[in-house]
N, C-alpha and C. Protein backbone atom coordinates (compact mmCIF):
# COMPACT_ATOMS: atom_id res chain seq x y z
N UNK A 1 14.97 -12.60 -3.90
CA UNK A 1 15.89 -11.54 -4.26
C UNK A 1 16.86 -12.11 -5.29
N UNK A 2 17.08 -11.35 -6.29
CA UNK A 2 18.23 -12.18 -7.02
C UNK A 2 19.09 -10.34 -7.78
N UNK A 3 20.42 -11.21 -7.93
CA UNK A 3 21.66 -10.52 -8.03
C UNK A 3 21.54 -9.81 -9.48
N UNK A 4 21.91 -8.77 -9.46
CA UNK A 4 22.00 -8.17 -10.83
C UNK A 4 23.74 -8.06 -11.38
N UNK A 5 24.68 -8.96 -10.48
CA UNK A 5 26.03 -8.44 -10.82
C UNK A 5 26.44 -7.02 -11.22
N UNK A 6 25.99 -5.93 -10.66
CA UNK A 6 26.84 -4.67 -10.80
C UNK A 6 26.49 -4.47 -9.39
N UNK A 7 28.09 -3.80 -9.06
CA UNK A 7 28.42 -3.99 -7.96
C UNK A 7 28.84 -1.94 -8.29
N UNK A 8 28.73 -1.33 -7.27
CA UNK A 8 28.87 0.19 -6.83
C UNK A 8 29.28 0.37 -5.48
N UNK A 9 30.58 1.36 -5.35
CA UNK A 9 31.51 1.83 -4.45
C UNK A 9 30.40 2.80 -3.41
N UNK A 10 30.54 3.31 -2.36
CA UNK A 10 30.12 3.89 -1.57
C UNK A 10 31.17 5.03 -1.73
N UNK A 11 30.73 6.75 -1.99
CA UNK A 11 31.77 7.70 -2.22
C UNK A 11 32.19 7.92 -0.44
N UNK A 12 32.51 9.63 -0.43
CA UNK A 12 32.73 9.47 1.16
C UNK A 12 32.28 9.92 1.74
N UNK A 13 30.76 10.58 1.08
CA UNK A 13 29.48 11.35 1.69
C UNK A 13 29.02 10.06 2.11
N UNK A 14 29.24 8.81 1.70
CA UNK A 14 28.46 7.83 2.05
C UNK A 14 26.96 7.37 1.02
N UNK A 15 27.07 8.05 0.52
CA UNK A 15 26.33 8.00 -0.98
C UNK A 15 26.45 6.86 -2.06
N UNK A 16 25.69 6.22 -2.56
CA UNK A 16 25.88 5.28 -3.92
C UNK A 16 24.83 5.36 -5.02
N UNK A 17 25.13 5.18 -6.36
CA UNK A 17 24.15 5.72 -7.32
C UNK A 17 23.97 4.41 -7.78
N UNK A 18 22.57 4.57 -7.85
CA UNK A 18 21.83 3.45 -8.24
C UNK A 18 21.63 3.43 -9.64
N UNK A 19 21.92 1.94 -10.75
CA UNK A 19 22.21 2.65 -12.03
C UNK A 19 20.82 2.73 -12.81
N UNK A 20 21.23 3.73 -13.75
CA UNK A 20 20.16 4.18 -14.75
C UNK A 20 19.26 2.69 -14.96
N UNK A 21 19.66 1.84 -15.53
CA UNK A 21 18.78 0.77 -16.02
C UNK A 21 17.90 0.26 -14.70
N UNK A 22 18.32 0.27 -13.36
CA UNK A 22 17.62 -0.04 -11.90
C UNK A 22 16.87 0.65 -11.96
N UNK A 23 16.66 2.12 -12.22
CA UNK A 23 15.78 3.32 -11.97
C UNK A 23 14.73 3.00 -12.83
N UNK A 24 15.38 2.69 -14.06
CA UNK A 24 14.03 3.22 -15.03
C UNK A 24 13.16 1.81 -14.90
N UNK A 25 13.70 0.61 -14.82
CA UNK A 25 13.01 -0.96 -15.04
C UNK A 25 12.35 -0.59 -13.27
N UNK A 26 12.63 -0.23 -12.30
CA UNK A 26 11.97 -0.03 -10.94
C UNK A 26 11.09 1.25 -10.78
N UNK A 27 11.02 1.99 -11.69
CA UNK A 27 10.18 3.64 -11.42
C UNK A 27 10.71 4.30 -10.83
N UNK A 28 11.78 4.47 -10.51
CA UNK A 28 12.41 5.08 -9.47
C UNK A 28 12.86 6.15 -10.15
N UNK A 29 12.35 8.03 -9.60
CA UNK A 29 12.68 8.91 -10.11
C UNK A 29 13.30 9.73 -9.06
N UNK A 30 14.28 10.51 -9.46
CA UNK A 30 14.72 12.04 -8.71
C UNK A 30 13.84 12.11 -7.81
N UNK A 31 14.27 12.39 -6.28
CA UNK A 31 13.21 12.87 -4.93
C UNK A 31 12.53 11.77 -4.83
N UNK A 32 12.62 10.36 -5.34
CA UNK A 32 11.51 9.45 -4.58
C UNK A 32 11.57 8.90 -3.76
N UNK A 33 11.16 8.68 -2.37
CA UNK A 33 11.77 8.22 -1.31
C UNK A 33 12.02 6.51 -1.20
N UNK A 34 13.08 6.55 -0.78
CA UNK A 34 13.28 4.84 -0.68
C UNK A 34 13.50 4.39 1.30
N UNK A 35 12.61 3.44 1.19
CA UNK A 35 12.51 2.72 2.60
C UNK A 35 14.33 2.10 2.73
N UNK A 36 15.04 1.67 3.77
CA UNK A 36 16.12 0.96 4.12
C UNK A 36 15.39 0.14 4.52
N UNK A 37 15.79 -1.33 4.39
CA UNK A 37 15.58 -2.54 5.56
C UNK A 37 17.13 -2.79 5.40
N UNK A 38 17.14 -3.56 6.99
CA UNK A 38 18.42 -3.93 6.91
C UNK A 38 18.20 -5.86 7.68
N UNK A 39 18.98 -6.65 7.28
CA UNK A 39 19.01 -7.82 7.85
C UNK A 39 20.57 -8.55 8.82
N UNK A 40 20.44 -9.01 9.76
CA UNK A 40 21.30 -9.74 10.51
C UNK A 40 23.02 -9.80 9.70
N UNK A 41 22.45 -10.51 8.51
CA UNK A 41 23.62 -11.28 7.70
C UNK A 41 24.09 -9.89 7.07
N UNK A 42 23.78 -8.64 7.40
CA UNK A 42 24.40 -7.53 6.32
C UNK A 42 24.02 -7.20 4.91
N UNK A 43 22.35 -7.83 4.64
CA UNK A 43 21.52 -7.82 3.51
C UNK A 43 20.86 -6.32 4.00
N UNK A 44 21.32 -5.26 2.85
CA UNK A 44 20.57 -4.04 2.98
C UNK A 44 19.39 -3.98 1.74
N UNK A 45 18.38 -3.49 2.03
CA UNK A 45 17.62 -3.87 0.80
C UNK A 45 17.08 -2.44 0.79
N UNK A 46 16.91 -1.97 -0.29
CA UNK A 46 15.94 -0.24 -0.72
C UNK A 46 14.33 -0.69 -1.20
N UNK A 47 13.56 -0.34 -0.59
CA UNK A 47 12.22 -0.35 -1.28
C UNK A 47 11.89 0.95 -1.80
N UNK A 48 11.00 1.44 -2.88
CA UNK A 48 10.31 2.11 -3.31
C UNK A 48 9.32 2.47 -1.96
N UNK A 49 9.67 3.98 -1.01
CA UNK A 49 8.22 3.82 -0.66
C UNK A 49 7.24 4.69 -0.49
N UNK A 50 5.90 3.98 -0.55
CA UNK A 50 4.76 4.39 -0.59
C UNK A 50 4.13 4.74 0.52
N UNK A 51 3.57 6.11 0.66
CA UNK A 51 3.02 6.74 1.60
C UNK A 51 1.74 6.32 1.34
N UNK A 52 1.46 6.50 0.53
CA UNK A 52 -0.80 5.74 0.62
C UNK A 52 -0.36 4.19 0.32
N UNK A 53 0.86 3.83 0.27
CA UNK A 53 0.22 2.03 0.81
C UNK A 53 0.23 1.99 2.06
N UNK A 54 0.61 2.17 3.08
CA UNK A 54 0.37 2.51 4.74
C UNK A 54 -1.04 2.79 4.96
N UNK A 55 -1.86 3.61 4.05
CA UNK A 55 -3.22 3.05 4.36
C UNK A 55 -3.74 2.19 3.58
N UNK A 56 -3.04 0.98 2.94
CA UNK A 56 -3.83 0.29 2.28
C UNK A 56 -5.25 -0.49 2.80
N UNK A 57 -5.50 -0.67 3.87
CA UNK A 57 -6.12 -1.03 4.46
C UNK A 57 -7.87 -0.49 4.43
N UNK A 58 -7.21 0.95 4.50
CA UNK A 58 -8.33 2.16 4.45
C UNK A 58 -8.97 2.27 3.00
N UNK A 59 -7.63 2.81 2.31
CA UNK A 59 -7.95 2.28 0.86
C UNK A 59 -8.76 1.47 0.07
N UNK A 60 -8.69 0.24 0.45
CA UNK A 60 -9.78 -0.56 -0.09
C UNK A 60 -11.17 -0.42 0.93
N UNK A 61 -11.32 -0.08 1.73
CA UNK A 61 -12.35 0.51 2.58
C UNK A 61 -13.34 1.58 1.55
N UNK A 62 -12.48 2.40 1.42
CA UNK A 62 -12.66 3.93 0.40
C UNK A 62 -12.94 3.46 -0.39
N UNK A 63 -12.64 2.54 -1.16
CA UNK A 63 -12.80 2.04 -2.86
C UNK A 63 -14.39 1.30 -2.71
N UNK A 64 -14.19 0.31 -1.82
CA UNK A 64 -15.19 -0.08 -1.48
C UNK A 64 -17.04 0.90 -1.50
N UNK A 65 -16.16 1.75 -0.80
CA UNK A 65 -17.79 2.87 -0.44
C UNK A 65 -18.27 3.23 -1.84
N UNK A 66 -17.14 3.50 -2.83
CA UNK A 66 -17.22 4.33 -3.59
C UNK A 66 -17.64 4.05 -4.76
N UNK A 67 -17.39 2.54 -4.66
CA UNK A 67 -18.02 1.55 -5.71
C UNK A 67 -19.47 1.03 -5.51
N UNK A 68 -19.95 1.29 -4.30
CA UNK A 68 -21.26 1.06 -4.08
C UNK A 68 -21.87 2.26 -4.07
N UNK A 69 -21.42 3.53 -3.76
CA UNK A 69 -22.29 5.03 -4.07
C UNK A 69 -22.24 4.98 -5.64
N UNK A 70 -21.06 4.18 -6.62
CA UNK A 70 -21.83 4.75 -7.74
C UNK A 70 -22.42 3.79 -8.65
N UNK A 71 -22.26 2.66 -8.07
CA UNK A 71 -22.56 1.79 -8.98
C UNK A 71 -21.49 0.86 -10.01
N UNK A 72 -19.94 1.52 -9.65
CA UNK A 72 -18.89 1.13 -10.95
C UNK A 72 -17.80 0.58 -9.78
N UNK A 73 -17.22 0.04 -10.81
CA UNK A 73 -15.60 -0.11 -10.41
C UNK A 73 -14.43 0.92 -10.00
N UNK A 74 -14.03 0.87 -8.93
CA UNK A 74 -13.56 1.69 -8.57
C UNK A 74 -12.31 1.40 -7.94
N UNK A 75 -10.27 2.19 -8.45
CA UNK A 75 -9.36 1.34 -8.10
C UNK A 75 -8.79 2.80 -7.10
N UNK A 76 -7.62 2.62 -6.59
CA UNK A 76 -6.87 3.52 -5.83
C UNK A 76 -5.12 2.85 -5.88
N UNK A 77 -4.54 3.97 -6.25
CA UNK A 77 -3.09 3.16 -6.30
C UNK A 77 -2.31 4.39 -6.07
N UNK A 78 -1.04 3.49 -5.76
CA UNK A 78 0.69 4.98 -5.41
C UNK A 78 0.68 5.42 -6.36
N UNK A 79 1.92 5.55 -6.29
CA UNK A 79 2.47 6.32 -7.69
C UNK A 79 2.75 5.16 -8.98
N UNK A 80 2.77 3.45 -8.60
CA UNK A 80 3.32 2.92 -9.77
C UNK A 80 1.89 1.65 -9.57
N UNK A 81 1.55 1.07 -8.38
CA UNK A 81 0.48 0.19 -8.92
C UNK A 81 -0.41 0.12 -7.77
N UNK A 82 -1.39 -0.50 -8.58
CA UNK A 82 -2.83 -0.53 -8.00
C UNK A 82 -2.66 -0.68 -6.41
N UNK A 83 -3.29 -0.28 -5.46
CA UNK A 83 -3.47 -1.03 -4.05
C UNK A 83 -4.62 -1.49 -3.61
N UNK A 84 -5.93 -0.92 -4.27
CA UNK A 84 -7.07 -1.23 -3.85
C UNK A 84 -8.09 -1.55 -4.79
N UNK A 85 -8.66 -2.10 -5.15
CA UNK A 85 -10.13 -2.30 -6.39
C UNK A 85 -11.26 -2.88 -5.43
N UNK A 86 -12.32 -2.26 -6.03
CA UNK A 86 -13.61 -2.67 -5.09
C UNK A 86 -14.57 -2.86 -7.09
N UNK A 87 -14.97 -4.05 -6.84
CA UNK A 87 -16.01 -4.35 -8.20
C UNK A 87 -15.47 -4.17 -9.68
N UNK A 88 -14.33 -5.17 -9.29
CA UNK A 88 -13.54 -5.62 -10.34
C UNK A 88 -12.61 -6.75 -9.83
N UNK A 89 -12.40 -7.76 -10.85
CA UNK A 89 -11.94 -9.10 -10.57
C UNK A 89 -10.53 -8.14 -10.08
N UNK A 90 -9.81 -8.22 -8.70
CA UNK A 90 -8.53 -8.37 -8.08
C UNK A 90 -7.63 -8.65 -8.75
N UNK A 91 -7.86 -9.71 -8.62
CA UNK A 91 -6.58 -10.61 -9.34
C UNK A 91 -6.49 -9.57 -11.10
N UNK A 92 -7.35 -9.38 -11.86
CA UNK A 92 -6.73 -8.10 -12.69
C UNK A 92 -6.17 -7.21 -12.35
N UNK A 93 -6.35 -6.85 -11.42
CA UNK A 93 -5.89 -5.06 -11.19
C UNK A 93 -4.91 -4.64 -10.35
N UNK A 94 -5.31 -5.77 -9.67
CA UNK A 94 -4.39 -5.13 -7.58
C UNK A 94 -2.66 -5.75 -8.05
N UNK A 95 -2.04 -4.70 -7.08
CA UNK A 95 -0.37 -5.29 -7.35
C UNK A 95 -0.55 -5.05 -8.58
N UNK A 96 -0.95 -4.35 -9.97
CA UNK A 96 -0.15 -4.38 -11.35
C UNK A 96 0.21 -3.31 -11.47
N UNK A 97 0.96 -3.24 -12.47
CA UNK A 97 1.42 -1.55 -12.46
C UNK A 97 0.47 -0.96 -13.17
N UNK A 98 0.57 0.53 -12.80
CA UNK A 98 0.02 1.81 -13.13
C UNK A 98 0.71 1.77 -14.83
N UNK A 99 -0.85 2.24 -15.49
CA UNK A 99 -0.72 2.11 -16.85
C UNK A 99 -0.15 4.22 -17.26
N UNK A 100 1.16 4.10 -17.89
CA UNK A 100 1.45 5.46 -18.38
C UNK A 100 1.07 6.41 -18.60
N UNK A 101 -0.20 6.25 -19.02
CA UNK A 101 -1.18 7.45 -19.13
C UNK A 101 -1.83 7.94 -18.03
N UNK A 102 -2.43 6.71 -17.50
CA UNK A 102 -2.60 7.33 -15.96
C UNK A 102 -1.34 8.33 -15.07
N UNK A 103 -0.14 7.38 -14.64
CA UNK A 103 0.80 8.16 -14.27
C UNK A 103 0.95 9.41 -14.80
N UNK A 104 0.90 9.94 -16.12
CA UNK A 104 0.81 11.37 -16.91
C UNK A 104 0.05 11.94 -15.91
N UNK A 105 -1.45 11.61 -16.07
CA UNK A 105 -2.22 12.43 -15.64
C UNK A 105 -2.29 12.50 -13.71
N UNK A 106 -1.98 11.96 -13.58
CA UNK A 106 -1.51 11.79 -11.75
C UNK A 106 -0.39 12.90 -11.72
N UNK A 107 0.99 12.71 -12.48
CA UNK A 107 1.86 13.58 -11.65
C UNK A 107 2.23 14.97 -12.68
N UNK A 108 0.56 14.94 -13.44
CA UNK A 108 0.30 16.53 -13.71
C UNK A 108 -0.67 17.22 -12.71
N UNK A 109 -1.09 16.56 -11.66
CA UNK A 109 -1.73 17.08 -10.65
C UNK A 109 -2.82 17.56 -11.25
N UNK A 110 -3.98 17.37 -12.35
CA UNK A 110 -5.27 17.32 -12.92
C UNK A 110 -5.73 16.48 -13.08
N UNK A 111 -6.71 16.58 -13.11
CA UNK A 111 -7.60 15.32 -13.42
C UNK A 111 -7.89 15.02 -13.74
N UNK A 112 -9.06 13.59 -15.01
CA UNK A 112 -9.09 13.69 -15.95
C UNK A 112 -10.70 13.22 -15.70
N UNK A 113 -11.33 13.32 -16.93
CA UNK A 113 -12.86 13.30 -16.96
C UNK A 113 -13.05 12.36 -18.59
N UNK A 114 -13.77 11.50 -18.81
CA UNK A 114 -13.49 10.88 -19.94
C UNK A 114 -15.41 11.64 -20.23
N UNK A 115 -15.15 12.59 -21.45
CA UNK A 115 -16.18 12.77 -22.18
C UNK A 115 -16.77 12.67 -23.01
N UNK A 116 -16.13 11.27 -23.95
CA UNK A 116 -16.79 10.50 -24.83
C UNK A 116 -16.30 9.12 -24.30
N UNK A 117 -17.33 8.39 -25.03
CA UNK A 117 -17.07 6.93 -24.45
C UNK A 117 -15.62 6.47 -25.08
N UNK A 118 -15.33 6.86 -26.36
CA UNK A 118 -13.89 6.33 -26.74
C UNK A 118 -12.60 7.27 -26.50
N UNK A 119 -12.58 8.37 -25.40
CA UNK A 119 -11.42 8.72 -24.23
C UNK A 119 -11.12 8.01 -23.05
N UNK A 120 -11.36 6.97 -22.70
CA UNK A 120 -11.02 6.76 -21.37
C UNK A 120 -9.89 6.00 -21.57
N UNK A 121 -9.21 5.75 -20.02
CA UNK A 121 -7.11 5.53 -20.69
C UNK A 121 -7.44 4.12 -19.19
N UNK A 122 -6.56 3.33 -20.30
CA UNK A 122 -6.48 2.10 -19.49
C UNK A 122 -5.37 2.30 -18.21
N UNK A 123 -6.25 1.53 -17.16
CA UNK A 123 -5.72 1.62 -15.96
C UNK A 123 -4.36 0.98 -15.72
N UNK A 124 -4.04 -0.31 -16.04
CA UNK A 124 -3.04 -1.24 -15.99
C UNK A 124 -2.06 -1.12 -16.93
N UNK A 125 -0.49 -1.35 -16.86
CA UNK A 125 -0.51 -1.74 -18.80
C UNK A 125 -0.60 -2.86 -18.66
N UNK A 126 -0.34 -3.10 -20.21
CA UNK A 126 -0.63 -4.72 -21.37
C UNK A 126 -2.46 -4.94 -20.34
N UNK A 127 -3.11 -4.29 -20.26
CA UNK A 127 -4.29 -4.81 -20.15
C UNK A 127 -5.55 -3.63 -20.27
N UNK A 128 -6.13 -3.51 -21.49
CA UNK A 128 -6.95 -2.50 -22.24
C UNK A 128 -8.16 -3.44 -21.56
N UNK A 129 -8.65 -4.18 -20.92
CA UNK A 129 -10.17 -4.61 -20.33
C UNK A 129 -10.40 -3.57 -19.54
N UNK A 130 -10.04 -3.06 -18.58
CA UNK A 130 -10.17 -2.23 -17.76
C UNK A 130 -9.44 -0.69 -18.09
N UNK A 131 -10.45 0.36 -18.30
CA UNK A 131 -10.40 1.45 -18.36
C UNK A 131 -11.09 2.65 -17.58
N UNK A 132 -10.18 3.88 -17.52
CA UNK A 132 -10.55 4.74 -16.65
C UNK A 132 -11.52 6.06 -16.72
N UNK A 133 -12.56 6.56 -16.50
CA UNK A 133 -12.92 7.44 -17.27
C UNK A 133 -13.06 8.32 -16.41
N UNK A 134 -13.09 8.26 -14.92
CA UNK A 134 -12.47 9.83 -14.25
C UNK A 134 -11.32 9.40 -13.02
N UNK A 135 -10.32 10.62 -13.14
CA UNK A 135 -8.95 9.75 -12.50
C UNK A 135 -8.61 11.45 -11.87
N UNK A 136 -8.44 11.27 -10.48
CA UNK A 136 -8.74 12.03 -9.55
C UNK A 136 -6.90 11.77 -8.88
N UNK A 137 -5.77 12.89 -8.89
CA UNK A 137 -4.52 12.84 -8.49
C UNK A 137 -4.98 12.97 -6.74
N UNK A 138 -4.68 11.88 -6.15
CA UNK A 138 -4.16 12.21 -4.87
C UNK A 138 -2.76 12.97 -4.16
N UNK A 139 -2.75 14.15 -3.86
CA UNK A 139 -1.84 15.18 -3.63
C UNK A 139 -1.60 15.31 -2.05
N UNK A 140 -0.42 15.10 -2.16
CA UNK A 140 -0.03 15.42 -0.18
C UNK A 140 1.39 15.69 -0.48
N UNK A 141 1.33 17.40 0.59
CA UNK A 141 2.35 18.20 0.63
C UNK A 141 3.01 18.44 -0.64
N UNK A 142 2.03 19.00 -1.83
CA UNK A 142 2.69 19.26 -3.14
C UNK A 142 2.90 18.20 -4.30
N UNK A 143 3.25 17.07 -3.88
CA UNK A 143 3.59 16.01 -4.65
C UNK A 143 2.44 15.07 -5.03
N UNK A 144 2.43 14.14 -5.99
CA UNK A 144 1.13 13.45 -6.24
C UNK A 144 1.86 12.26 -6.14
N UNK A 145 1.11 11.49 -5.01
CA UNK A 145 1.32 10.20 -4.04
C UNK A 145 0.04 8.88 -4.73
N UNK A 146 -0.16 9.59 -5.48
CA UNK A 146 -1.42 8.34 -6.19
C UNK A 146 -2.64 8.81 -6.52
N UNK A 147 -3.26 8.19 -7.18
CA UNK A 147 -4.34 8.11 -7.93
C UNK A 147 -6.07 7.75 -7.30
N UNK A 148 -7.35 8.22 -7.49
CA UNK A 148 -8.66 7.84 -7.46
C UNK A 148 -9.07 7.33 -8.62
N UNK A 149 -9.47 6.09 -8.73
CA UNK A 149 -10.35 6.09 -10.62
C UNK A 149 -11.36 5.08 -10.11
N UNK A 150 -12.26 5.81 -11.23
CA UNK A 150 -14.01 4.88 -11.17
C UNK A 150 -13.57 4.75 -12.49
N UNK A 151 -13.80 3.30 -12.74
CA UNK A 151 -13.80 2.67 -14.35
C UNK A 151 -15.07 2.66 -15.33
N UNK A 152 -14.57 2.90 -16.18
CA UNK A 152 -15.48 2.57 -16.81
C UNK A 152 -16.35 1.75 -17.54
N UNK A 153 -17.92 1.90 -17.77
CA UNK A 153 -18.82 0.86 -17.65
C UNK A 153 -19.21 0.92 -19.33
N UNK A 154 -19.24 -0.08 -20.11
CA UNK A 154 -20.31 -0.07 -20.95
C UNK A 154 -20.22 1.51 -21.90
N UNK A 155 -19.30 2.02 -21.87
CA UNK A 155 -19.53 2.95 -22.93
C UNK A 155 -19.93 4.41 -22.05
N UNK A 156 -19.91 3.96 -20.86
CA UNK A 156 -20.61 5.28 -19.79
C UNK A 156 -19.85 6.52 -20.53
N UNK A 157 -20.51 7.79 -20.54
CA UNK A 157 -19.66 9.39 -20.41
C UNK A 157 -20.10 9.69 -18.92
N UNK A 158 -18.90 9.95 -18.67
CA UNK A 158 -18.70 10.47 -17.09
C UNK A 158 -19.09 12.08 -16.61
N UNK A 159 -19.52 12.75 -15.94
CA UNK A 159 -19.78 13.94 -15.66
C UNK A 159 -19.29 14.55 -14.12
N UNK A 160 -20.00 15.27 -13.71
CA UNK A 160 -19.51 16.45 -12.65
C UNK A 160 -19.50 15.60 -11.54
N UNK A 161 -20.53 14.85 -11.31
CA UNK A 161 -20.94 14.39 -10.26
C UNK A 161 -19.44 12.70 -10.13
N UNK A 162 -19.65 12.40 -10.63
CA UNK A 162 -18.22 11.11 -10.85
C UNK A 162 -16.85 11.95 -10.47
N UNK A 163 -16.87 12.99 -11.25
CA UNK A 163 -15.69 13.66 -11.08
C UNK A 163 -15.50 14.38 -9.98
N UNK A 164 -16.65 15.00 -9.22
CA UNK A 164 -16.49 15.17 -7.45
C UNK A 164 -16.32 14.36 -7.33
N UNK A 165 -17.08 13.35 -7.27
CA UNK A 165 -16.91 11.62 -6.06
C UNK A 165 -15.33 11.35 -6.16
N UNK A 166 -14.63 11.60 -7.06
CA UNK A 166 -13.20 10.90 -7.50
C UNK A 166 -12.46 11.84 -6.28
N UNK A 167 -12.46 13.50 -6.70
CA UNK A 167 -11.98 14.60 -6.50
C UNK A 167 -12.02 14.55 -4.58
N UNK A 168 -12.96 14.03 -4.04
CA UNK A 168 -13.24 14.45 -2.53
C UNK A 168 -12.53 13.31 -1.70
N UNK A 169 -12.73 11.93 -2.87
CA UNK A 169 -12.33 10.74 -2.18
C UNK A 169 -10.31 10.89 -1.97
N UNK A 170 -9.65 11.60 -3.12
CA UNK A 170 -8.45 11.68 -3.45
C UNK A 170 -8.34 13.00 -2.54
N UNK A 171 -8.95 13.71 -2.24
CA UNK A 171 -8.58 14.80 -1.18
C UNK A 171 -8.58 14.51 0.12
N UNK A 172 -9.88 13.98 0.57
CA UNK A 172 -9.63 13.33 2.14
C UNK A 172 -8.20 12.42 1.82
N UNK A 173 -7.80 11.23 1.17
CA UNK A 173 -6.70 10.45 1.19
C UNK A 173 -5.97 11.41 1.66
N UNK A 174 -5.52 12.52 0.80
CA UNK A 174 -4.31 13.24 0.93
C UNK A 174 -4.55 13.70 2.29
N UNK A 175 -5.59 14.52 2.88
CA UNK A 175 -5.28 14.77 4.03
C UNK A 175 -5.30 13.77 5.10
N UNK A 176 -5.48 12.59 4.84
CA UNK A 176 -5.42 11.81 6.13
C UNK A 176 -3.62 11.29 6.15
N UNK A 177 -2.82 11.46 5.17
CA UNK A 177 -1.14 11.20 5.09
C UNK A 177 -1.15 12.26 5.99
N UNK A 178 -1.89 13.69 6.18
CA UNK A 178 -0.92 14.94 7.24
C UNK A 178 -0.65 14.72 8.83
């Protein structure tokens, strides 16, 4: 943990605003829920949190299946980074953040289908090796809680059938958060 020296009053709702530069360098938007931990010594700490990392577990389970029904790489992540990759080097993908374009298309709640080989939107940023060519919003209770993507192979164009597989895998997720 290390100190950022700005220090913020508690009003008398009991409220404190977390500053602009914390928000935007952490992802942290309007309505996003933050975890409390609290420690012994009076260390309160806020996490970012994630409702589909609680199944991370499952997650890479799912990724797993899904990468062997189609043959590709296949990742699953929150709202800001990866949690799961099945048939793709890990250590690229997992824990990095969610590349911008993805996030676009996640918390427009559509989905995206890459129909030429030179549309598909890189998964990570600062890392164009790995790209996405159908990206399936995982949705629970209105809000989009993360992402489905099968990567893309070799120039593949993606079709109906990729884009169910994405679409059913990101729908069960969502209903297993209810």
């Amino acid at each position: 943990m290390k100190a950022t020296g700005i220090v913020r009053r508690i009003d008398d709702l009991g409220r404190i605003v977390i500053p602009k530069e914390i928000r935007r360098t952490m992802r942290i938007r309007e309505g996003d829920p933050l975890e409390i931990y609290t420690e012994s010594d009076g260390t309160v700490i806020f996490k970012k949190y994630s409702p589909i990392g609680e199944l991370s577990e499952f997650a890479v389970q799912y990724a797993e299946s899904l990468a062997k029904t189609t043959g590709l790489a296949c990742c699953i992540s929150d709202t800001d980074t990866i949690i799961a990759v099945s048939g793709a080097p890990k250590k690229e993908l997992a824990d990095k953040k969610l590349s911008s374009d993805a996030e676009k298309i996640m918390h427009g709640k559509t989905g995206f289908v890459a129909t030429k080989s030179d549309n598909n939107i890189a998964v990570v940023d600062g890392n164009d090796n790995y790209k996405a060519g159908v990206i399936a919003p995982i949705v629970f209770d209105g809000d989009s809680i993360g992402t489905v993507m099968i990567l893309s192979s070799n120039g593949k164009v993606f079709g109906e059938a990729e884009s169910k597989l994405a679409e059913v895998a990101a729908g069960f997720l969502g209903k297993t958060m209810e």
